[in-house]
N, C-alpha and C. Protein backbone atom coordinates (compact mmCIF):
# COMPACT_ATOMS: atom_id res chain seq x y z
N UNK A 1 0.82 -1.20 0.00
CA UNK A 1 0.00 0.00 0.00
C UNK A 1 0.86 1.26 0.00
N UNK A 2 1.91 1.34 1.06
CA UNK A 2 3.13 2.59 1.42
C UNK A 2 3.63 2.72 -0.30
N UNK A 3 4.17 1.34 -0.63
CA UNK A 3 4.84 1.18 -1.98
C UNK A 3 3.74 2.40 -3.42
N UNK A 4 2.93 1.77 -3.30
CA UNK A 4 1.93 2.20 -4.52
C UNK A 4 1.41 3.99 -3.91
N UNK A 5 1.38 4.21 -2.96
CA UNK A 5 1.47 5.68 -3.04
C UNK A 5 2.55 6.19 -3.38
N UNK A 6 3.57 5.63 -2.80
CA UNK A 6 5.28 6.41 -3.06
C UNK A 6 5.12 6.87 -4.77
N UNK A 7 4.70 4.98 -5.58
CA UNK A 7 4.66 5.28 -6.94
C UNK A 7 3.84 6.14 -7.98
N UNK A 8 2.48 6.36 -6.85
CA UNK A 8 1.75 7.34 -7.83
C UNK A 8 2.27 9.13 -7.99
N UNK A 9 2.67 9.21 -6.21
CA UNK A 9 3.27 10.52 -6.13
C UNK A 9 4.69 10.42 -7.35
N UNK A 10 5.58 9.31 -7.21
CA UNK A 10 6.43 9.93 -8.56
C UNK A 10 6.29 10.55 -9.73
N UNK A 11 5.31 9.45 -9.96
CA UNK A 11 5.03 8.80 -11.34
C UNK A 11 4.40 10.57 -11.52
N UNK A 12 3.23 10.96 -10.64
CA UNK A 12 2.72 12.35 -10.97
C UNK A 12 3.30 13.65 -10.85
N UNK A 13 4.72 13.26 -10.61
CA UNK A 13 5.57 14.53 -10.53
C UNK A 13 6.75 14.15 -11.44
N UNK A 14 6.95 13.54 -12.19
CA UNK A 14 7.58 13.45 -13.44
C UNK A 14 6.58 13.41 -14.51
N UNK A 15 5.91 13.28 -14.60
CA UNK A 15 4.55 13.81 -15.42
C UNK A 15 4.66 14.87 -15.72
N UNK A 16 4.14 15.47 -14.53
CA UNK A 16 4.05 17.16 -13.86
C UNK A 16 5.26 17.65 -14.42
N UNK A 17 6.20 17.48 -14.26
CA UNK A 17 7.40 18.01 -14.31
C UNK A 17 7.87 18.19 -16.42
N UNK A 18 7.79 16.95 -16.90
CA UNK A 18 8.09 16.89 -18.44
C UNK A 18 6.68 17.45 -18.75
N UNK A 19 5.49 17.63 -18.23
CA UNK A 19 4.51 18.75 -18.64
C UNK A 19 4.87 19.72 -18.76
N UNK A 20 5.06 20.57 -17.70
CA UNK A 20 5.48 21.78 -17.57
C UNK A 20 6.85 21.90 -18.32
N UNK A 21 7.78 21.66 -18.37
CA UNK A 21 9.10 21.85 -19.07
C UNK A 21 8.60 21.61 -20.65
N UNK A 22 8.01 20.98 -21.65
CA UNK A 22 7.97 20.51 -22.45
C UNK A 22 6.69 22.28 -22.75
N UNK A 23 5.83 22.42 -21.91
CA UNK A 23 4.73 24.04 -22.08
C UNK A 23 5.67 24.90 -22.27
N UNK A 24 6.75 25.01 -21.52
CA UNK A 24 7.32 26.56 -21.48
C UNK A 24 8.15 26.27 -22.54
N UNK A 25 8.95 25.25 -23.26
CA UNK A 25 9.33 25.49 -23.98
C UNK A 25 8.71 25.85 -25.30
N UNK A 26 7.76 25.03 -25.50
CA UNK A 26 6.98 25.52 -26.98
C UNK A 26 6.40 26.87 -26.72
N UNK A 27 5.93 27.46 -25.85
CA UNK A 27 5.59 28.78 -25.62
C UNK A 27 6.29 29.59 -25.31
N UNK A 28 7.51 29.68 -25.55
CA UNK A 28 8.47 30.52 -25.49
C UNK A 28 9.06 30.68 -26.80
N UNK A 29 9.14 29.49 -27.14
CA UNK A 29 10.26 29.46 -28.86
C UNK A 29 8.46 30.00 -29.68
N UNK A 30 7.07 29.82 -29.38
CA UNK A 30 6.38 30.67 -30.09
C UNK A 30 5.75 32.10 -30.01
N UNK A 31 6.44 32.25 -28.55
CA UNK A 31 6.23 33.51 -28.04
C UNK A 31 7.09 34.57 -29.27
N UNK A 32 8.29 34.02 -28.85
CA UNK A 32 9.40 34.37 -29.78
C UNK A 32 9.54 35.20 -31.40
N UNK A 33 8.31 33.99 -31.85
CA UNK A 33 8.19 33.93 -33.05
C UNK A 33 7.37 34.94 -33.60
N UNK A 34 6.25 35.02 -32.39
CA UNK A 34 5.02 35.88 -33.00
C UNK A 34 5.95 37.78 -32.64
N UNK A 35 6.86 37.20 -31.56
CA UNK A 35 7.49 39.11 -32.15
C UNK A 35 8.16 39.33 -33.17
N UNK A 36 8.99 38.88 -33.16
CA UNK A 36 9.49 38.71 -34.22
C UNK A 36 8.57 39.39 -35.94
N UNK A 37 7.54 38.52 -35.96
CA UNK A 37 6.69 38.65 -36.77
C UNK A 37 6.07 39.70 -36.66
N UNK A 38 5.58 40.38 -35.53
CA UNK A 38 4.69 41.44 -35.25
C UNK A 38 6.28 42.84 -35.70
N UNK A 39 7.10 42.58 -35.02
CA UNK A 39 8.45 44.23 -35.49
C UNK A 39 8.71 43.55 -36.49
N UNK A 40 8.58 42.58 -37.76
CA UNK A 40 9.30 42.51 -39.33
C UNK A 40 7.62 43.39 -39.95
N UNK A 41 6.59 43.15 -39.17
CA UNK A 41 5.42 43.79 -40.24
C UNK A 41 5.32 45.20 -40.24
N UNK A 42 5.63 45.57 -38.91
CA UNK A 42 5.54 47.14 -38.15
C UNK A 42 6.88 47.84 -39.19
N UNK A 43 7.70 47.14 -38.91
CA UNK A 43 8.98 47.46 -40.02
C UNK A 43 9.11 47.78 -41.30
N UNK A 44 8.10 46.76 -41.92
CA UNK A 44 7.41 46.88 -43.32
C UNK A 44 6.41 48.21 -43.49
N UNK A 45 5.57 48.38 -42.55
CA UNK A 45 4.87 49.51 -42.77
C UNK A 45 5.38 50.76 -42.65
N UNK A 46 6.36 50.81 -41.89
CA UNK A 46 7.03 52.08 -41.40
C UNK A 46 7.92 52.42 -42.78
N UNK A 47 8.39 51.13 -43.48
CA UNK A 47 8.98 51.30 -44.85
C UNK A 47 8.52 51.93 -45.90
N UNK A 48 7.24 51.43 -46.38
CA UNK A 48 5.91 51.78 -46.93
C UNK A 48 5.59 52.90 -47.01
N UNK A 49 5.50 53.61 -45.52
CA UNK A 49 5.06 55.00 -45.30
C UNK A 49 6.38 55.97 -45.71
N UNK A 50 7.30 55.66 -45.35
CA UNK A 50 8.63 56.46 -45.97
C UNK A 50 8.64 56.32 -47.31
N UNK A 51 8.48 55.23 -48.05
CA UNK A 51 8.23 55.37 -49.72
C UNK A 51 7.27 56.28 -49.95
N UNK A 52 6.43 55.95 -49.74
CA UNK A 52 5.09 56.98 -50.24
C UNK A 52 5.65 58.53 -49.80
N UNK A 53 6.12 58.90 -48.93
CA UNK A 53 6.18 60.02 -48.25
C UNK A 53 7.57 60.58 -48.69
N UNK A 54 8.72 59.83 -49.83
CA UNK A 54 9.50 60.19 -50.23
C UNK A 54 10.69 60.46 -49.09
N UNK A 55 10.14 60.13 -47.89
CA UNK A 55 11.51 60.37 -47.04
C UNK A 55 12.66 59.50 -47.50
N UNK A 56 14.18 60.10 -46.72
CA UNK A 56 15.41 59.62 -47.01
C UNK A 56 15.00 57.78 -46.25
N UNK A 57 15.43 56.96 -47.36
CA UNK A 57 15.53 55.80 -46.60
C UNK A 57 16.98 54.93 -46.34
N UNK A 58 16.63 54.59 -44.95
CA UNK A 58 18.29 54.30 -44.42
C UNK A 58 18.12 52.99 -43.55
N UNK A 59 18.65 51.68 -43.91
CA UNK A 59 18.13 50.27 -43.03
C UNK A 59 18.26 50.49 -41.99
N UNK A 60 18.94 51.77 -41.02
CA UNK A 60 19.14 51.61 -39.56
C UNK A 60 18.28 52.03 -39.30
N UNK A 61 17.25 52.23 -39.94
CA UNK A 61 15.62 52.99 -39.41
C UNK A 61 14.80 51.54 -39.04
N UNK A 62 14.94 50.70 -39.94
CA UNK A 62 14.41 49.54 -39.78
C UNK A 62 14.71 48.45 -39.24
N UNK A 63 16.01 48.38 -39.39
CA UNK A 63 16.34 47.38 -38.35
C UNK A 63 16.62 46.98 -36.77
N UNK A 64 16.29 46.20 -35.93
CA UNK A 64 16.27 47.03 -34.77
C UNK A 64 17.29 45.74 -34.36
N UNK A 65 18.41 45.97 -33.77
CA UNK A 65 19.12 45.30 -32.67
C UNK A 65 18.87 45.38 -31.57
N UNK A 66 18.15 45.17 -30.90
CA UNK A 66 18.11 45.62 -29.57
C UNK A 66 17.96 43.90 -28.48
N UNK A 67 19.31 43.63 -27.79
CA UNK A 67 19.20 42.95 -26.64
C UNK A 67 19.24 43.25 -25.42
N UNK A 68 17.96 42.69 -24.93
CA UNK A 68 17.59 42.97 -23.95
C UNK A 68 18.36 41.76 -22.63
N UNK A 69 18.49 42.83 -21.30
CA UNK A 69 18.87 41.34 -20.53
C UNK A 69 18.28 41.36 -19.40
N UNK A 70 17.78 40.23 -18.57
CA UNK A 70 16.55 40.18 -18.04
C UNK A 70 17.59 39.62 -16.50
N UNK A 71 18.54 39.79 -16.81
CA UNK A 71 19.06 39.57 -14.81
C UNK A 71 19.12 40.14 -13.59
N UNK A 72 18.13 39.55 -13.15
CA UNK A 72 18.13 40.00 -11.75
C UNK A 72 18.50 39.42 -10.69
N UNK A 73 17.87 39.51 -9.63
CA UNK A 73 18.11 38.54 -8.46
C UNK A 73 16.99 37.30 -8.37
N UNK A 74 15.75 37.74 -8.68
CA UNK A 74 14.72 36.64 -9.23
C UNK A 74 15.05 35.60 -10.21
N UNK A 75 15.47 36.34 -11.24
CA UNK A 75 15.86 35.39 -12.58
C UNK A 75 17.20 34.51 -11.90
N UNK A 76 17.52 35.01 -11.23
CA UNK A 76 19.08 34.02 -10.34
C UNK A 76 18.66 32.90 -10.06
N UNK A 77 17.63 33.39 -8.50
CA UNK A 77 17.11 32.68 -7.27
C UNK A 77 16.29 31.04 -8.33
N UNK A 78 15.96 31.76 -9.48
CA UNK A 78 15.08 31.22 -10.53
C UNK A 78 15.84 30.01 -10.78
N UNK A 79 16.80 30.49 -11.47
CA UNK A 79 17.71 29.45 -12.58
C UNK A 79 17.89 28.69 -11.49
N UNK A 80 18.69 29.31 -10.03
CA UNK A 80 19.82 28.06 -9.08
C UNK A 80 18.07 26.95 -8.69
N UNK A 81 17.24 27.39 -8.68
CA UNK A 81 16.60 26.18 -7.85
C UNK A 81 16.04 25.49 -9.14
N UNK A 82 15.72 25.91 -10.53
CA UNK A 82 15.63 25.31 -11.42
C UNK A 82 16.78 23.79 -11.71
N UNK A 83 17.97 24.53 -11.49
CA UNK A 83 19.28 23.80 -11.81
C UNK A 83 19.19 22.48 -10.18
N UNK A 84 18.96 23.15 -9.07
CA UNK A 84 18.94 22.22 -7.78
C UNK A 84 17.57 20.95 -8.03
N UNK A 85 16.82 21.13 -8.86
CA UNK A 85 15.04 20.53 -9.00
C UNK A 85 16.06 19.48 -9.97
N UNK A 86 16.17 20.40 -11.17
CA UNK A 86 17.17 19.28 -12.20
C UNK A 86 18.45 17.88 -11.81
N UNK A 87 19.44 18.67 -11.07
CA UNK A 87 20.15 17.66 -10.83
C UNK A 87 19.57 16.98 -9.73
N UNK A 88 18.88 17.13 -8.67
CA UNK A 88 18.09 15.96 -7.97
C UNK A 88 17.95 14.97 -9.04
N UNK A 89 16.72 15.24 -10.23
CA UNK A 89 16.00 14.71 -10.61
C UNK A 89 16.76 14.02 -11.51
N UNK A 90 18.17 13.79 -12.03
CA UNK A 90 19.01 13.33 -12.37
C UNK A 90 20.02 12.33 -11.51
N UNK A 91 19.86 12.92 -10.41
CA UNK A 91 20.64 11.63 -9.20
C UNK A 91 19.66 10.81 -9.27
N UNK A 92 18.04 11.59 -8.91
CA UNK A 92 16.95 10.25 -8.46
C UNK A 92 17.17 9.29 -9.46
N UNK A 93 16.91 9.63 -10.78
CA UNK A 93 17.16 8.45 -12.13
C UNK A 93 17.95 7.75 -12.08
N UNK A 94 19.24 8.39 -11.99
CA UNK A 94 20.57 7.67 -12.03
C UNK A 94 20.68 6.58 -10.87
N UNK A 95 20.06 6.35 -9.99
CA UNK A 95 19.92 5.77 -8.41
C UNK A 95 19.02 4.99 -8.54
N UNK A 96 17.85 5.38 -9.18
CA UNK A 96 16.87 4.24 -9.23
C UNK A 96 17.29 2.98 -10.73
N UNK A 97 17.93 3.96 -11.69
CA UNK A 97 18.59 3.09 -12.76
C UNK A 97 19.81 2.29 -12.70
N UNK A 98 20.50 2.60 -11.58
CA UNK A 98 21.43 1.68 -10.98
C UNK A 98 20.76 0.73 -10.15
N UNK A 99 19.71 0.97 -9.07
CA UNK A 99 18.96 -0.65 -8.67
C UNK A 99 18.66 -1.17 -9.33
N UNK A 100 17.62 -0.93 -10.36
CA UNK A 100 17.26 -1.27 -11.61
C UNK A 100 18.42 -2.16 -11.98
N UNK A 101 19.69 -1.67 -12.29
CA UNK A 101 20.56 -2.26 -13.30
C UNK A 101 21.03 -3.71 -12.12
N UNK A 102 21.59 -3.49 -10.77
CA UNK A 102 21.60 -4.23 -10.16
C UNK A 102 21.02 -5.45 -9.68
N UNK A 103 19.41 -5.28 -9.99
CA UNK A 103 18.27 -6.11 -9.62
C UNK A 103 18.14 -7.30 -10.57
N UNK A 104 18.15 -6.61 -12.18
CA UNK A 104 18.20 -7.47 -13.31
C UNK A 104 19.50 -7.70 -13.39
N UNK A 105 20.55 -7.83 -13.18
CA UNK A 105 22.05 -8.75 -13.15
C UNK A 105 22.17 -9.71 -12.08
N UNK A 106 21.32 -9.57 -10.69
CA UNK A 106 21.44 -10.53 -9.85
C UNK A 106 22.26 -9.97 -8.93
């Protein structure tokens, strides 16, 4: 009985876990995408309007470099317990895949 709870709580937090990791990534790489898309159209129009309007045109009007950097003390506190959740969850495997490996060799 102890056994089969231990296993459902895993089993639902590696679930949980490649859920969530597997969300933020596709919603980020399409977060990404849709700006991207939204400043190349804004870019285009702003082009558009300078043609028509005969202004001087110059690509540093349009192109925008701009990196941004998002470090703080949150984004820190963020990553280190991200990275502490991860390598647990890499010992746990590695530990349970070594009984594992032990059990089936005898």
């Amino acid at each position: 009985m102890k056994n089969n709870i231990i296993r459902i709580i895993f089993l639902t937090l590696v679930f949980l876990f490649i859920g969530l990791y597997s969300a933020s990534n596709a919603g980020y790489i399409d977060y990404q995408a849709r700006n991207q898309t939204v400043l190349t159209e804004n870019q285009i129009k702003q082009f558009e309007e300078d043609v028509k309007n005969n202004r001087p045109i110059d690509i540093e009007n349009y192109v925008i470099n701009k990196e941004e950097t998002y470090n703080n003390n949150l984004s820190k506190l963020s990553l280190k317990i991200s990275n502490a959740i991860g390598k647990t969850f890499q010992n746990t495997l590695d530990y349970l895949f070594g009984k594992l490996e032990s059990v089936m060799n005898g």
